[in-house]
C-alpha atoms as a PDB file:
ATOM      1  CA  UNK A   1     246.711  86.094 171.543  1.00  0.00           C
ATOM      2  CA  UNK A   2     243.545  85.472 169.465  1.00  0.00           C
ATOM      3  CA  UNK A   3     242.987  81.308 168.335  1.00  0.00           C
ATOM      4  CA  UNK A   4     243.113  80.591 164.887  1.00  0.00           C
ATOM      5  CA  UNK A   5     239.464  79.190 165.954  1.00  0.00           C
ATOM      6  CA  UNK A   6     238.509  82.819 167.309  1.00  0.00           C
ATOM      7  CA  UNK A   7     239.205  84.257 164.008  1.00  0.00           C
ATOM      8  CA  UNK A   8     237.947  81.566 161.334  1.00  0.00           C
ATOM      9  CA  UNK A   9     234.743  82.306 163.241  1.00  0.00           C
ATOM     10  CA  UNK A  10     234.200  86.215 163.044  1.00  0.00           C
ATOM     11  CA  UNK A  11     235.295  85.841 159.306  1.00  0.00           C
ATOM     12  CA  UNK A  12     232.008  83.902 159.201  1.00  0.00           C
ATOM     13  CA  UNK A  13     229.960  85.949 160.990  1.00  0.00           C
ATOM     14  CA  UNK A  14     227.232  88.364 160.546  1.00  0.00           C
ATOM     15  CA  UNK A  15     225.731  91.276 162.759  1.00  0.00           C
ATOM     16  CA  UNK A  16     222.212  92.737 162.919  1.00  0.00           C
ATOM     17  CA  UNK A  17     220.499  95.618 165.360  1.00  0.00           C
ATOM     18  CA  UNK A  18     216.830  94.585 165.779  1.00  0.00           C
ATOM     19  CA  UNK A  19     214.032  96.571 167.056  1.00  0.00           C
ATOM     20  CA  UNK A  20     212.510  95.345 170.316  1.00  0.00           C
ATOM     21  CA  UNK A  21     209.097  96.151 171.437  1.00  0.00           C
ATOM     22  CA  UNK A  22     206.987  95.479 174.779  1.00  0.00           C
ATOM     23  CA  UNK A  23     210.179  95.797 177.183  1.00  0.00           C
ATOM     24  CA  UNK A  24     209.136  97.779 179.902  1.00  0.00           C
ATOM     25  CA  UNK A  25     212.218  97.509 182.575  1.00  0.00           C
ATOM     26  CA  UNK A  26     215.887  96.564 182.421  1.00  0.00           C
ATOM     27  CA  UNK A  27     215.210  92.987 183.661  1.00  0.00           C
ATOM     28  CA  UNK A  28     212.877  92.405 180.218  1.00  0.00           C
ATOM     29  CA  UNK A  29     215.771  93.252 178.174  1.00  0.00           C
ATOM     30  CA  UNK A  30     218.469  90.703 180.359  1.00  0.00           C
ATOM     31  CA  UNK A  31     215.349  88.118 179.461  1.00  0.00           C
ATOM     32  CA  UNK A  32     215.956  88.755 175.859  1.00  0.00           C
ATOM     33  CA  UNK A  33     219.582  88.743 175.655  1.00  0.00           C
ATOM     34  CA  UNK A  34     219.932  85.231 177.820  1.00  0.00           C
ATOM     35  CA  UNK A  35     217.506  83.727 174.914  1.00  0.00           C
ATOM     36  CA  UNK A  36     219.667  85.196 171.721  1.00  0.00           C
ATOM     37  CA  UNK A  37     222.489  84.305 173.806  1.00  0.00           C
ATOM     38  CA  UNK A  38     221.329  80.398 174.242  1.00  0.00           C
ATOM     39  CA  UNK A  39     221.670  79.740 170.530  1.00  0.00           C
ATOM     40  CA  UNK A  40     224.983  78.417 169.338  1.00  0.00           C
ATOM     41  CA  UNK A  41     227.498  80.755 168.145  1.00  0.00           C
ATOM     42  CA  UNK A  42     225.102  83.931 169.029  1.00  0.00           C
ATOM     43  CA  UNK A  43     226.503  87.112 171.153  1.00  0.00           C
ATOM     44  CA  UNK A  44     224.078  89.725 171.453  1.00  0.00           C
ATOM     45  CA  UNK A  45     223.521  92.521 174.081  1.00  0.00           C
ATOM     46  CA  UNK A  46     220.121  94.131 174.415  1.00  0.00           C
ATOM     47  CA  UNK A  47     219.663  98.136 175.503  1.00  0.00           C
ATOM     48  CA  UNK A  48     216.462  98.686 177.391  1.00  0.00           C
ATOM     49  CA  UNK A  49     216.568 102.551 176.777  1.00  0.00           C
ATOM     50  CA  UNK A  50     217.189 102.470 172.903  1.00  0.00           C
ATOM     51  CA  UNK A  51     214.846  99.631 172.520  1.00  0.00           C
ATOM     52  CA  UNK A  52     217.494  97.419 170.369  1.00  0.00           C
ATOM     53  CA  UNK A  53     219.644  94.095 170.301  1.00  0.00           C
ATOM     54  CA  UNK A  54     222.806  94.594 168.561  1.00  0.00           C
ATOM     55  CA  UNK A  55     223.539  90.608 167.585  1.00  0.00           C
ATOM     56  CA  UNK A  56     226.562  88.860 166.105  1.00  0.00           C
ATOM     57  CA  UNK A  57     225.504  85.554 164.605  1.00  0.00           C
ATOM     58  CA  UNK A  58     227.311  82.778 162.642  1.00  0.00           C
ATOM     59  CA  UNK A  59     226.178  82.611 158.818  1.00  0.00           C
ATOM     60  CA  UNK A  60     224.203  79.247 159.089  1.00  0.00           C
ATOM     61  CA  UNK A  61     222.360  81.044 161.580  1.00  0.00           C
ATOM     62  CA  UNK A  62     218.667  83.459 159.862  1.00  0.00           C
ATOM     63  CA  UNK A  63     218.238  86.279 161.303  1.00  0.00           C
ATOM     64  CA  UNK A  64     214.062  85.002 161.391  1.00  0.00           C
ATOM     65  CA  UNK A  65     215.156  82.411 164.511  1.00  0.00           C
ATOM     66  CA  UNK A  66     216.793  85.775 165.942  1.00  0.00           C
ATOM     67  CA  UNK A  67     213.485  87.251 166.044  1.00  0.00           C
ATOM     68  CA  UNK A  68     211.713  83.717 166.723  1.00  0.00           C
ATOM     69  CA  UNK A  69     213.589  83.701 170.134  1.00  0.00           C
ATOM     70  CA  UNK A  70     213.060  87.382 171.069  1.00  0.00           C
ATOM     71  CA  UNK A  71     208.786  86.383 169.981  1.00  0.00           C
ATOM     72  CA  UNK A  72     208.928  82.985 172.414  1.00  0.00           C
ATOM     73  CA  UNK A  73     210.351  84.877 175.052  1.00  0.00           C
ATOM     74  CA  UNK A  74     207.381  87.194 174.468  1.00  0.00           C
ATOM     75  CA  UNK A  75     209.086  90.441 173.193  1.00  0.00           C
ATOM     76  CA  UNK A  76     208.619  91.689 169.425  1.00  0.00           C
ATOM     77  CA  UNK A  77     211.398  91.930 167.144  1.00  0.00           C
ATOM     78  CA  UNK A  78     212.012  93.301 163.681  1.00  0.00           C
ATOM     79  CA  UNK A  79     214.520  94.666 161.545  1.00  0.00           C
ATOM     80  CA  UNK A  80     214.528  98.584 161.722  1.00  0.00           C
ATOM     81  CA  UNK A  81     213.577 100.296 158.416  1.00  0.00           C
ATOM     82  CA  UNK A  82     215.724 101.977 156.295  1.00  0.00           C
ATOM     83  CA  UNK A  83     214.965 105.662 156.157  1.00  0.00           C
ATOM     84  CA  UNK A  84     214.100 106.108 152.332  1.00  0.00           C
ATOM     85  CA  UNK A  85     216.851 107.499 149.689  1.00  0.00           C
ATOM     86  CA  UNK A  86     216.935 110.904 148.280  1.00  0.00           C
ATOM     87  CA  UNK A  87     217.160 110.828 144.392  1.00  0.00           C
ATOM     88  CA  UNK A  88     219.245 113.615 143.117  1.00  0.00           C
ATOM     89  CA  UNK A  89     215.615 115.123 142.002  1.00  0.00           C
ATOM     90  CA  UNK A  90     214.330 114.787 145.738  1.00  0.00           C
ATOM     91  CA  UNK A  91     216.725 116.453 147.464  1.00  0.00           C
ATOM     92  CA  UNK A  92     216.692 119.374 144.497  1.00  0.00           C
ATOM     93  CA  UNK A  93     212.758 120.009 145.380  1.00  0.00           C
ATOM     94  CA  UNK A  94     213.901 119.129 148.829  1.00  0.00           C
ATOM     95  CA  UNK A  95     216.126 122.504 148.760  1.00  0.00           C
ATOM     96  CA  UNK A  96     213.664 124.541 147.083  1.00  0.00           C
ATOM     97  CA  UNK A  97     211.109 124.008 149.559  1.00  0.00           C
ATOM     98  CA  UNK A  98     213.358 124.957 152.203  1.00  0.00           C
ATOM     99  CA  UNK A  99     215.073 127.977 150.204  1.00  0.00           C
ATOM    100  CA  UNK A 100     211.205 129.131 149.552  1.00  0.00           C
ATOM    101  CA  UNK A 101     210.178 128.632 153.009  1.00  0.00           C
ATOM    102  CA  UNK A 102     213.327 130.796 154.078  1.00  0.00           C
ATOM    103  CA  UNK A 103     212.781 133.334 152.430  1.00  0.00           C
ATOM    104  CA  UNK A 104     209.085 133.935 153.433  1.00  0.00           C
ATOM    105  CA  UNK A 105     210.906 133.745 156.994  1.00  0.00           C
ATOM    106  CA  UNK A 106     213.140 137.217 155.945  1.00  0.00           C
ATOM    107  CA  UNK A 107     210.173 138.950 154.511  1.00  0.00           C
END
């Protein structure tokens, strides 16, 4: 049975995936997890292969002394970029190109 405590808590939560660079074996990214993991209320798990920390954070908590603990334990950290939108317009010339481009392929 989950605490009232337990659940009041991941109400006021928040999650994040950063990007982690200059790992270069499994024991770098155990490093980086025991730091996120040494502030209060933090849970993360870092993945050595996919290069990210998946964290879980109270709300008092910003997400820049996430990435200040990931820089002191001498690691690089950042939020991933959002891949850009397509406007309505974008993905129309978006088609053509490829509807041009297959036909040149049948021809």
């Amino acid at each position: 049975m989950t605490s009232p405590t337990a659940v009041d808590n991941a109400a006021n939560s928040s999650s994040v995936e950063l990007a982690i660079t200059g790992m270069t074996c499994a024991s770098c990214a155990s490093r980086i997890e025991k730091k996120l993991n040494k502030i209060d209320g933090v849970t993360a798990t870092v993945n050595y292969a996919t290069e990210k920390a998946k964290v879980t954070f109270p709300d008092g908590v910003p997400v820049e002394e996430l990435v200040a603990a990931v820089e002191n334990a001498g690691y690089a950290a950042a939020l991933p970029s959002r891949p850009a939108r397509l406007t309505p317009s974008t993905r129309m010339r978006k088609h053509r190109r490829t509807a041009i481009c297959a036909s040149f392929a049948r021809a």
